[in-house]
C-alpha atoms as a PDB file:
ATOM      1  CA  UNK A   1      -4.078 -44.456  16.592  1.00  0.00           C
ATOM      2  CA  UNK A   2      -0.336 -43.245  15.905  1.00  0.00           C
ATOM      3  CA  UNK A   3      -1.340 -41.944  12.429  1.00  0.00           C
ATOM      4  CA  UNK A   4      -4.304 -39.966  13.560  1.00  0.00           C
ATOM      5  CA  UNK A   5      -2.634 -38.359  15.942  1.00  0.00           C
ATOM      6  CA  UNK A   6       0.065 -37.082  13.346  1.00  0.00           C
ATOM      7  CA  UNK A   7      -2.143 -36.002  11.228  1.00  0.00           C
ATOM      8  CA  UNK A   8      -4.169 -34.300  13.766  1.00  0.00           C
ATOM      9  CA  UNK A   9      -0.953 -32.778  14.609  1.00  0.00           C
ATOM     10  CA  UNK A  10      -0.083 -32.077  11.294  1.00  0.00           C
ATOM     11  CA  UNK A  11      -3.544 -30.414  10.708  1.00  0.00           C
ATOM     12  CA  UNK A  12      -3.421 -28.053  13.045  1.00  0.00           C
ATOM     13  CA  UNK A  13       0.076 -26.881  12.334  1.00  0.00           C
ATOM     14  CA  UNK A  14      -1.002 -26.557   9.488  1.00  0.00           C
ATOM     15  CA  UNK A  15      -3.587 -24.376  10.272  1.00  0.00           C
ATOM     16  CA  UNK A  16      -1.802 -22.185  13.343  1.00  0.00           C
ATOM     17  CA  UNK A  17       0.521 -21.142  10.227  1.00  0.00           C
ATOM     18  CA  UNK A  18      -1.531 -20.418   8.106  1.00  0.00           C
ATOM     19  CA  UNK A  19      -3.291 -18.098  10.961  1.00  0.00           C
ATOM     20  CA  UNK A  20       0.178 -16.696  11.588  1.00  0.00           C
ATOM     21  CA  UNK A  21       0.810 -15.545   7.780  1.00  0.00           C
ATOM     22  CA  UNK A  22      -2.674 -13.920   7.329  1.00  0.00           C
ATOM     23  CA  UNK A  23      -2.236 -11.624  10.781  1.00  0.00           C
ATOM     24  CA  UNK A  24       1.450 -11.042   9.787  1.00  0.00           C
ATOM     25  CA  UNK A  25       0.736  -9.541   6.417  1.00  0.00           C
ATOM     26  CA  UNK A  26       0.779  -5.907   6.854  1.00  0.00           C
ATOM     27  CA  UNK A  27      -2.749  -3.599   6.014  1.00  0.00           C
ATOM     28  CA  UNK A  28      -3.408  -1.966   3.417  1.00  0.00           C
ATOM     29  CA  UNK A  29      -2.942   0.511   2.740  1.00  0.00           C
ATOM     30  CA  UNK A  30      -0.832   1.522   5.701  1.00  0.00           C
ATOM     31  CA  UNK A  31      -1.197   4.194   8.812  1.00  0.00           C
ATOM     32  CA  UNK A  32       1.168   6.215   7.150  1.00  0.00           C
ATOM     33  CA  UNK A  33      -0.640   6.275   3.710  1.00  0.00           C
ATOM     34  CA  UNK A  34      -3.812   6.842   5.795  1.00  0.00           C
ATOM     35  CA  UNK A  35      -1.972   9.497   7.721  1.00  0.00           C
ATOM     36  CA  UNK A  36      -0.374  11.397   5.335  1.00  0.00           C
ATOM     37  CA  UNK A  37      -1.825  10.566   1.806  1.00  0.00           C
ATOM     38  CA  UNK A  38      -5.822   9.073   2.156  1.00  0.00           C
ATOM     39  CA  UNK A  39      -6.999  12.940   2.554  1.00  0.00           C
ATOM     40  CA  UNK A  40      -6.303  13.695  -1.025  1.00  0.00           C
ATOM     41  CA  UNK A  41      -6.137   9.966  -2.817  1.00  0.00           C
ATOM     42  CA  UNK A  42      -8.155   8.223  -0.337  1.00  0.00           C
ATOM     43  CA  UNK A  43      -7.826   4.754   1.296  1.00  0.00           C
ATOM     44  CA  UNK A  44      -8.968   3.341  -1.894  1.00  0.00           C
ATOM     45  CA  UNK A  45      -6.247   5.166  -3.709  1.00  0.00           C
ATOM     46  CA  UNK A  46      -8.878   6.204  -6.544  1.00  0.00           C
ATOM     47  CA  UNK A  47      -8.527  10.107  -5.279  1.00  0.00           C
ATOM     48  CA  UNK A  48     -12.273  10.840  -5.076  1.00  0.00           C
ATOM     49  CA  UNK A  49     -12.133  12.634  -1.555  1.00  0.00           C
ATOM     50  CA  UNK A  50     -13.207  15.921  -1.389  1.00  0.00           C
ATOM     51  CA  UNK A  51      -9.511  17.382  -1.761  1.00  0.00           C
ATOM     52  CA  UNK A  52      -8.943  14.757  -3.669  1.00  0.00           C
ATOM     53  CA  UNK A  53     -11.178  15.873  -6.616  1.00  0.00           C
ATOM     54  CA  UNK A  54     -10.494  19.552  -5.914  1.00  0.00           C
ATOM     55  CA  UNK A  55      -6.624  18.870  -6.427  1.00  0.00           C
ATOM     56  CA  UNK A  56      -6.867  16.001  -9.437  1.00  0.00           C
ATOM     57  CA  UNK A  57      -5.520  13.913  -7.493  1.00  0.00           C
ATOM     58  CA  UNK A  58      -4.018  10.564  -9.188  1.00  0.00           C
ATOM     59  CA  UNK A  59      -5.991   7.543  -9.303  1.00  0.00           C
ATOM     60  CA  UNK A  60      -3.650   5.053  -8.113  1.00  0.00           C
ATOM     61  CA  UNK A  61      -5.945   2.000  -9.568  1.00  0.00           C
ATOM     62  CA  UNK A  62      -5.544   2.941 -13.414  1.00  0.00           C
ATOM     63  CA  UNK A  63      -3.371   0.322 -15.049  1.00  0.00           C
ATOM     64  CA  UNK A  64      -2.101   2.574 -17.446  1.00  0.00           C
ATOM     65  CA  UNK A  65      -0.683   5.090 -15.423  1.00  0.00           C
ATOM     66  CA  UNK A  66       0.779   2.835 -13.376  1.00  0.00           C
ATOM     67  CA  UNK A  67       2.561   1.228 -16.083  1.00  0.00           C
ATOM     68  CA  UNK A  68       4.020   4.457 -16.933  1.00  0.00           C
ATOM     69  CA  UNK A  69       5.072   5.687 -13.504  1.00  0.00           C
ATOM     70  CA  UNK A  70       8.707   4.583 -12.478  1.00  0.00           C
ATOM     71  CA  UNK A  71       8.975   4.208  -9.139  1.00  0.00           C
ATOM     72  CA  UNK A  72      12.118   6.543  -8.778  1.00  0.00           C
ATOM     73  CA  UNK A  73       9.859   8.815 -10.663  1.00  0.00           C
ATOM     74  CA  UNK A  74       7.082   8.543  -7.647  1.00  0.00           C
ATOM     75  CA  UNK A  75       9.781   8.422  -4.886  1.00  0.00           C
ATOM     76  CA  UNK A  76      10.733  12.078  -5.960  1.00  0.00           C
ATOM     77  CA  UNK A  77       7.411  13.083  -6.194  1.00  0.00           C
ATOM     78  CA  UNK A  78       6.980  12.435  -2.876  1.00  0.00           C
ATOM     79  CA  UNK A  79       9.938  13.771  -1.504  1.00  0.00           C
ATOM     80  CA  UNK A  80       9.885  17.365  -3.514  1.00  0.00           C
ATOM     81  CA  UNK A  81       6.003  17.340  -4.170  1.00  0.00           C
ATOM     82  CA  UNK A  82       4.483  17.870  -7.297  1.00  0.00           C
ATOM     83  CA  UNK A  83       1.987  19.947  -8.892  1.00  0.00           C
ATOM     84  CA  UNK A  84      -0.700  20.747  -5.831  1.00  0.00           C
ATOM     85  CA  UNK A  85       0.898  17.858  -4.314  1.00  0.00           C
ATOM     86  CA  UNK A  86       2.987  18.698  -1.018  1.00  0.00           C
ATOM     87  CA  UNK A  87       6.567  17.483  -0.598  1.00  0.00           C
ATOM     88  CA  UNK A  88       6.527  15.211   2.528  1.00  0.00           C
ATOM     89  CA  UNK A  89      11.051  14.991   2.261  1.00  0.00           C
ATOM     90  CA  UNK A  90      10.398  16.891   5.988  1.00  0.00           C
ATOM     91  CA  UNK A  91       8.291  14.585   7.091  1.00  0.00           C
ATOM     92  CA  UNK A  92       9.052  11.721   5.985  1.00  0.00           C
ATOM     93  CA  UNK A  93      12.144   9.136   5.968  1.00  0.00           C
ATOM     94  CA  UNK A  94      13.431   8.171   2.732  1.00  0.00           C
ATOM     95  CA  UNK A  95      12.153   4.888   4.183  1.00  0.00           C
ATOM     96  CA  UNK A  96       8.802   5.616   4.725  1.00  0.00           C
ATOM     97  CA  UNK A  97       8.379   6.945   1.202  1.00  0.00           C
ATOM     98  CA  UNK A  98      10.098   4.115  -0.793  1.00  0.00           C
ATOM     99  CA  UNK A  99       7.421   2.217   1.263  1.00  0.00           C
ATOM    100  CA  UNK A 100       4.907   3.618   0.628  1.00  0.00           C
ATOM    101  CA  UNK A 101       5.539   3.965  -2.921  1.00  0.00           C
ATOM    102  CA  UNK A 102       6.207   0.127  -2.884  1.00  0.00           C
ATOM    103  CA  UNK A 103       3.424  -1.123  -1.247  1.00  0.00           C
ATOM    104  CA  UNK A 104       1.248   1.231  -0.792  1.00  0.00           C
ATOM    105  CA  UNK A 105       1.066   3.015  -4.272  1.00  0.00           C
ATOM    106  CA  UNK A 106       2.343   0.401  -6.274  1.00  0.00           C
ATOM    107  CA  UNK A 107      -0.861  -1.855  -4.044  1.00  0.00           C
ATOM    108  CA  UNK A 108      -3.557  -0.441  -5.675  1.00  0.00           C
ATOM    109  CA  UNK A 109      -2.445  -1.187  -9.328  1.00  0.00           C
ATOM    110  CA  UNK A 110      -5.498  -3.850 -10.597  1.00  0.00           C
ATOM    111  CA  UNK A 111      -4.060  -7.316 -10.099  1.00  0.00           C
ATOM    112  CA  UNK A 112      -3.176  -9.212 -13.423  1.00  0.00           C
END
């Protein structure tokens, strides 16, 4: 009776933890992505919105180009703008835009 209540026990740690790490993990892509960047690249990052299309916008989910984008290189693009892109330095935190470069940009590359 002592073993199958450990292991009962253990079970459902088990499984309260595993609940915990799935609701911890943050969305994706983020409010602020939706917020500030999903108009032109969309929340599936492929930039087939509307604007999107009207500006070229990049297509965050093509392996190639993001094995050729640095992620200093992206940083500043956010910060100063690019092309039709807007800068969002103003708006943004330099926090905010490593992030979202980091998880949000970087999020969408095809997994391996």
């Amino acid at each position: 009776m002592t073993k199958t209540r450990v292991l009962t026990g253990l079970v459902m740690a088990a499984l309260v933890g595993f609940g915990v790490a799935l609701f911890a993990q943050e969305s994706h892509p983020s409010e602020t992505f939706k917020q500030y960047c999903a108009k032109c690249h969309g929340e599936d990052g492929k930039g087939q919105t509307a604007k999107g299309k009207q500006l070229k916008a990049r297509d965050f989910t093509d392996a190639e180009w993001q094995a050729d984008q640095k992620d200093s290189e992206l940083i500043e693009h956010v910060t100063e703008g690019k092309d039709d892109m807007p800068p969002f330095g103003k708006k943004l935190s330099q926090e905010q835009i490593a992030s979202l470069v980091k998880n949000d940009v970087r999020g969408f590359a095809p997994k391996k």
